[in-house]
C-alpha atoms as a PDB file:
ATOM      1  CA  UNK A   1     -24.860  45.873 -23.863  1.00  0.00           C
ATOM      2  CA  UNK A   2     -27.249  43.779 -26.238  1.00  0.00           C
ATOM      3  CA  UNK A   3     -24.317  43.320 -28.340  1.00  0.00           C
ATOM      4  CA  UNK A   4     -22.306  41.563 -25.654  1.00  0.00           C
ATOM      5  CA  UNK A   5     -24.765  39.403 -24.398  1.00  0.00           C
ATOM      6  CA  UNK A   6     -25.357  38.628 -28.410  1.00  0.00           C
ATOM      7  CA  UNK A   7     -21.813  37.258 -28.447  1.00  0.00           C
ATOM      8  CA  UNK A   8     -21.894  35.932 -25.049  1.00  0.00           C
ATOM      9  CA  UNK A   9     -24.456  33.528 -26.489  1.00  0.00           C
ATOM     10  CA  UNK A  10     -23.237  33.245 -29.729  1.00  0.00           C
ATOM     11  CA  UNK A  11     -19.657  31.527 -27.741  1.00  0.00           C
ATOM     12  CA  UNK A  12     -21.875  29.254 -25.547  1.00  0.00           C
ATOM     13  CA  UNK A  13     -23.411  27.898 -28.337  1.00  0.00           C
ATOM     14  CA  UNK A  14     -19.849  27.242 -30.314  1.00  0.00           C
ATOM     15  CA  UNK A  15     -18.403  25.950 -27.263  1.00  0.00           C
ATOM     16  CA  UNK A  16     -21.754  23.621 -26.949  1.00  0.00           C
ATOM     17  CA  UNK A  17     -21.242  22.426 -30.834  1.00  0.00           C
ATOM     18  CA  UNK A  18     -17.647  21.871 -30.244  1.00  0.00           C
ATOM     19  CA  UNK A  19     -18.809  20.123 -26.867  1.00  0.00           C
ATOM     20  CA  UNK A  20     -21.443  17.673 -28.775  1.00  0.00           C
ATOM     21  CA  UNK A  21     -18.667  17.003 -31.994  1.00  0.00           C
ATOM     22  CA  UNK A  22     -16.235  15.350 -29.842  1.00  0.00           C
ATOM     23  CA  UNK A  23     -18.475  13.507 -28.021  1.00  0.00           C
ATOM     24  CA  UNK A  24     -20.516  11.856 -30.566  1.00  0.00           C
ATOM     25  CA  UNK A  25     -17.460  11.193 -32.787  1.00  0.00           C
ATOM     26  CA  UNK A  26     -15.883   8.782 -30.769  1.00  0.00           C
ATOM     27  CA  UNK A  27     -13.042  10.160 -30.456  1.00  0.00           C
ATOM     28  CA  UNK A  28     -12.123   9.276 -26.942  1.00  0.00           C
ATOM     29  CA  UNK A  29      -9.383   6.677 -26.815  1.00  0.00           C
ATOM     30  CA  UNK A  30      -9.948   3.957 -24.488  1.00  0.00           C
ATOM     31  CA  UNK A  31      -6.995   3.380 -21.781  1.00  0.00           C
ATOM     32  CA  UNK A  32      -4.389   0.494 -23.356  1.00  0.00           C
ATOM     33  CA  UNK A  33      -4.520  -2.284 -20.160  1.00  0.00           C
ATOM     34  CA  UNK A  34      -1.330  -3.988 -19.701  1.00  0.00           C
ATOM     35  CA  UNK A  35      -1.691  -7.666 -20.179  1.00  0.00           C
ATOM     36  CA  UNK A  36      -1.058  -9.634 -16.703  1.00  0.00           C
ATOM     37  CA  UNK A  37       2.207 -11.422 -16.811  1.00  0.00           C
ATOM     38  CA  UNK A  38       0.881 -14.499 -15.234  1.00  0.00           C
ATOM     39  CA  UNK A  39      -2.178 -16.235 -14.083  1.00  0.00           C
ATOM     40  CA  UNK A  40      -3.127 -15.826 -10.089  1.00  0.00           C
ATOM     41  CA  UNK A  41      -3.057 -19.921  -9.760  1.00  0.00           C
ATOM     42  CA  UNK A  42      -3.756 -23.033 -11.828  1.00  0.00           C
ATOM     43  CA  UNK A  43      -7.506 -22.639 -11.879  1.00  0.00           C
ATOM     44  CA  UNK A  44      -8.245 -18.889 -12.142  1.00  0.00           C
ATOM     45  CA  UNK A  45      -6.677 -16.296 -14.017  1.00  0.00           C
ATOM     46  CA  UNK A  46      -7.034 -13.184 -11.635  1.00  0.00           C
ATOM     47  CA  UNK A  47      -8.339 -13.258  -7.708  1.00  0.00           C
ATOM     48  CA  UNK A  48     -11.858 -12.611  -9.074  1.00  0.00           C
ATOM     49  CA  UNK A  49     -13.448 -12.511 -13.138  1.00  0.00           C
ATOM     50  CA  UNK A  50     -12.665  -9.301 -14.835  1.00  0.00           C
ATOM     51  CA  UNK A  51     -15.533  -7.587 -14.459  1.00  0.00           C
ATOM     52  CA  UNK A  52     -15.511  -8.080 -10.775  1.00  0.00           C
ATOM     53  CA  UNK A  53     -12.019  -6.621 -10.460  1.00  0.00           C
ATOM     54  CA  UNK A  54     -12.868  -3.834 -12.636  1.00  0.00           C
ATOM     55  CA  UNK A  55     -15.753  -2.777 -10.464  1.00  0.00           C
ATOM     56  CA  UNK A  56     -14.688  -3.588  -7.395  1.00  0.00           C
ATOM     57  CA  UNK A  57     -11.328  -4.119  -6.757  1.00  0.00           C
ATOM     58  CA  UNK A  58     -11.480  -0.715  -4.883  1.00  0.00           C
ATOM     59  CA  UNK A  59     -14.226  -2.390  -2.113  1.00  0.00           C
ATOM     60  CA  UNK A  60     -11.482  -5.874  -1.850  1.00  0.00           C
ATOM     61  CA  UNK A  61      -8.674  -3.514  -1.318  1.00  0.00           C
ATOM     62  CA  UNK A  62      -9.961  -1.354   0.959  1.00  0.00           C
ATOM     63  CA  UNK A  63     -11.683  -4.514   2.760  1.00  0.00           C
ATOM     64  CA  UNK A  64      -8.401  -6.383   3.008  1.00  0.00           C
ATOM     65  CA  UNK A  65      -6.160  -3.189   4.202  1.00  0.00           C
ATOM     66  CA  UNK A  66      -8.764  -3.404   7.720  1.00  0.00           C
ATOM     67  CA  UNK A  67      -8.576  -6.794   7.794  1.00  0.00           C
ATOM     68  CA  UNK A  68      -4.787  -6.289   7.725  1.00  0.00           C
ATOM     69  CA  UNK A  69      -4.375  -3.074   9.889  1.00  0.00           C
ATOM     70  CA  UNK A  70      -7.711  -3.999  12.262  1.00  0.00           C
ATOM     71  CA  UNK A  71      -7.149  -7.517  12.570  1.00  0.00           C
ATOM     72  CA  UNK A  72      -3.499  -8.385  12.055  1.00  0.00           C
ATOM     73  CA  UNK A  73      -4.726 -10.812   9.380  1.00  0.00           C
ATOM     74  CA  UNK A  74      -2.164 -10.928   6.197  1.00  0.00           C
ATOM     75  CA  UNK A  75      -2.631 -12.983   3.026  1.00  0.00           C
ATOM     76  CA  UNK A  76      -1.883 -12.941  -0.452  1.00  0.00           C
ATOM     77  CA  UNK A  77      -5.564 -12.612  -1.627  1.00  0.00           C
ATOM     78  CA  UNK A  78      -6.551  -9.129  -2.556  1.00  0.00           C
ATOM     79  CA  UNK A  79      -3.102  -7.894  -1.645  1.00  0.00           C
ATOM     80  CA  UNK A  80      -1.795  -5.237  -3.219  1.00  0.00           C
ATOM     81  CA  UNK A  81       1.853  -6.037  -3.730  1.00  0.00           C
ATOM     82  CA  UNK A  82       0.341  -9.191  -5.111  1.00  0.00           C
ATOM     83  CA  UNK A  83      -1.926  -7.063  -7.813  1.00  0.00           C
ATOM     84  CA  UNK A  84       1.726  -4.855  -8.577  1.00  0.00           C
ATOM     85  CA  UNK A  85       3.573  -8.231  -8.847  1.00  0.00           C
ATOM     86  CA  UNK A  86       1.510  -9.695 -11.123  1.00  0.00           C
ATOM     87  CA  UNK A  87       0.131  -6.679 -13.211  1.00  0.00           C
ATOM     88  CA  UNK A  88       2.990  -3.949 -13.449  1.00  0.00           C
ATOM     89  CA  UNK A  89       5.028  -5.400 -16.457  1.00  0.00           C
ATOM     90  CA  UNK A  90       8.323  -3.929 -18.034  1.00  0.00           C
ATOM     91  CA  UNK A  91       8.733  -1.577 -21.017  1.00  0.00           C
ATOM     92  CA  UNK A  92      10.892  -2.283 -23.790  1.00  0.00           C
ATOM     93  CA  UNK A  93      13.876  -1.521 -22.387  1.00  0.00           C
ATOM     94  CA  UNK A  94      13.603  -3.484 -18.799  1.00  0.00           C
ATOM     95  CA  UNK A  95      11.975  -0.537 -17.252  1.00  0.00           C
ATOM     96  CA  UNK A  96       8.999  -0.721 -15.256  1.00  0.00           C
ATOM     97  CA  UNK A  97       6.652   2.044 -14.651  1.00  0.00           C
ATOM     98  CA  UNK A  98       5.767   3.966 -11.781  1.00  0.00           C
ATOM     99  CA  UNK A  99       1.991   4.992 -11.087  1.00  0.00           C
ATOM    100  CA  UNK A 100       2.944   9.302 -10.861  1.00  0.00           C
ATOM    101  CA  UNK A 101       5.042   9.249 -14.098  1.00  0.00           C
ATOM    102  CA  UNK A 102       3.340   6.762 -16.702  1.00  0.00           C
ATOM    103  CA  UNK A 103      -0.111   6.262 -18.331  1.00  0.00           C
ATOM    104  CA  UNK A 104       1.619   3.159 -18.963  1.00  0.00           C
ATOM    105  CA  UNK A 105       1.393   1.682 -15.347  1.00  0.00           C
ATOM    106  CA  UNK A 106      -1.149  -0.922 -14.947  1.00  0.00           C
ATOM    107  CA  UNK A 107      -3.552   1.582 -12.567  1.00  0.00           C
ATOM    108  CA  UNK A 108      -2.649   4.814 -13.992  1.00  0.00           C
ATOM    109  CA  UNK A 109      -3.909   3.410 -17.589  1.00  0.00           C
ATOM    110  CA  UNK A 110      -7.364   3.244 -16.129  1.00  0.00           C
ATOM    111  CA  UNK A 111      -7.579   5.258 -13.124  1.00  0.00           C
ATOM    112  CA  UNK A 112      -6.440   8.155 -15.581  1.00  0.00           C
ATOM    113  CA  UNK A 113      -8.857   7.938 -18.015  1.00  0.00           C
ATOM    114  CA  UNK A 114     -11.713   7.643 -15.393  1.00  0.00           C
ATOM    115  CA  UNK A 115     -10.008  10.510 -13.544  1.00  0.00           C
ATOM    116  CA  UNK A 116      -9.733   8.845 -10.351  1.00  0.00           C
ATOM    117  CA  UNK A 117      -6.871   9.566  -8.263  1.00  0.00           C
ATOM    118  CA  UNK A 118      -4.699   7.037  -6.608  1.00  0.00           C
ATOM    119  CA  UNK A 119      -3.966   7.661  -3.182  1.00  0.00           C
ATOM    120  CA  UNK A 120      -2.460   3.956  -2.515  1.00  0.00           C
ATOM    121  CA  UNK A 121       0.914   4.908  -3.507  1.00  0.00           C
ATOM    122  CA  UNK A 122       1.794   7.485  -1.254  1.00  0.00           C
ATOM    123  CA  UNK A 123       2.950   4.703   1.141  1.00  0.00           C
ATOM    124  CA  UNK A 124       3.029   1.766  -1.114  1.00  0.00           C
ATOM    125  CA  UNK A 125       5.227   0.834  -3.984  1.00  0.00           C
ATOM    126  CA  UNK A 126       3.846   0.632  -7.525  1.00  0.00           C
ATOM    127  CA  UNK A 127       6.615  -1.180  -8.482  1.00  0.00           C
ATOM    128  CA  UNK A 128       6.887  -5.036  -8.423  1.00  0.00           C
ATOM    129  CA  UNK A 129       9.274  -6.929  -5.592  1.00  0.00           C
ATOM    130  CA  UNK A 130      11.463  -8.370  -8.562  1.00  0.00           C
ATOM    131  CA  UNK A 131      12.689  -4.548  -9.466  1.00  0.00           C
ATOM    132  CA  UNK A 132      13.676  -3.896  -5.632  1.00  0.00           C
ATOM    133  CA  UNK A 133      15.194  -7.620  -5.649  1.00  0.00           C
ATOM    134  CA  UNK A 134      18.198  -6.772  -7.995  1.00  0.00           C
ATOM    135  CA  UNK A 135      21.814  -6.964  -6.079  1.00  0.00           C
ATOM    136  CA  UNK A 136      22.854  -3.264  -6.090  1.00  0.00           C
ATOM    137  CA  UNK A 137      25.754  -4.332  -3.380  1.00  0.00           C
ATOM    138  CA  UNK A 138      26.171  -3.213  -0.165  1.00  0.00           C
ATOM    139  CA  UNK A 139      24.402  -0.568   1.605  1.00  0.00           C
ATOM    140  CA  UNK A 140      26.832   2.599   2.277  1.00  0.00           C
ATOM    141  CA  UNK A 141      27.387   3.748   5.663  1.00  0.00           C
ATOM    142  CA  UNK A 142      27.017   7.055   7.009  1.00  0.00           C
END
């Protein structure tokens, strides 16, 4: 009995050196942001600075989606086809990213690695209007 609780011990300490190692080496990637691909008008480059957005961009959404549902009001500020418009940019190969399948996608890079779940796409698209705007022809009939 003294023996297991000797190794029970002996593993909570390993696990708590391992634990501390990783930690203070550093070795925790920070998320790789996707650069906006344009500014938000001629005087500002985003709705709000940086640090505002990163903060709180969670508060303007949810504000505007009442002001939208609630109060039938509907703009482009703090509007979160605008935010996917701007922010969601292609890969490579023409492909853009969608928020369940990519750390690439603008949210998922940071949303990920703060392990914060997205619930916005489960009725929105986090895909920008110019991929659904492509001519794919005419819609078949049943």
């Amino acid at each position: 009995m003294k023996i297991l609780i000797i190794l029970r011990k002996l593993g909570l300490g390993l696990l708590l050196v391992m634990i501390v190692n990783s930690v203070s080496s550093g070795e925790v990637p920070m998320p790789e942001i996707p650069k906006a691909k344009n500014n938000f008008s001629a005087e500002k480059a985003c709705i709000e600075p940086v640090d505002v957005m990163r903060r709180q961009h969670g508060l303007l959404l949810k504000h505007y989606r009442y002001d939208t549902m609630r109060r039938g009001v509907r703009t482009s500020e703090y509007s979160l086809i605008a935010c996917i418009n701007c922010h969601v940019t292609a890969d490579e190969s023409g492909n853009y990213p969608t928020v369940h399948h990519s750390s690439k996608h603008f949210c998922s890079s940071c949303h990920t690695y703060a392990a914060v779940n997205i619930d916005c796409f489960q009725c929105h698209t986090s895909q920008p209007q110019e991929y659904f705007s492509t001519d794919m022809g005419p819609v078949p009939s049943e």
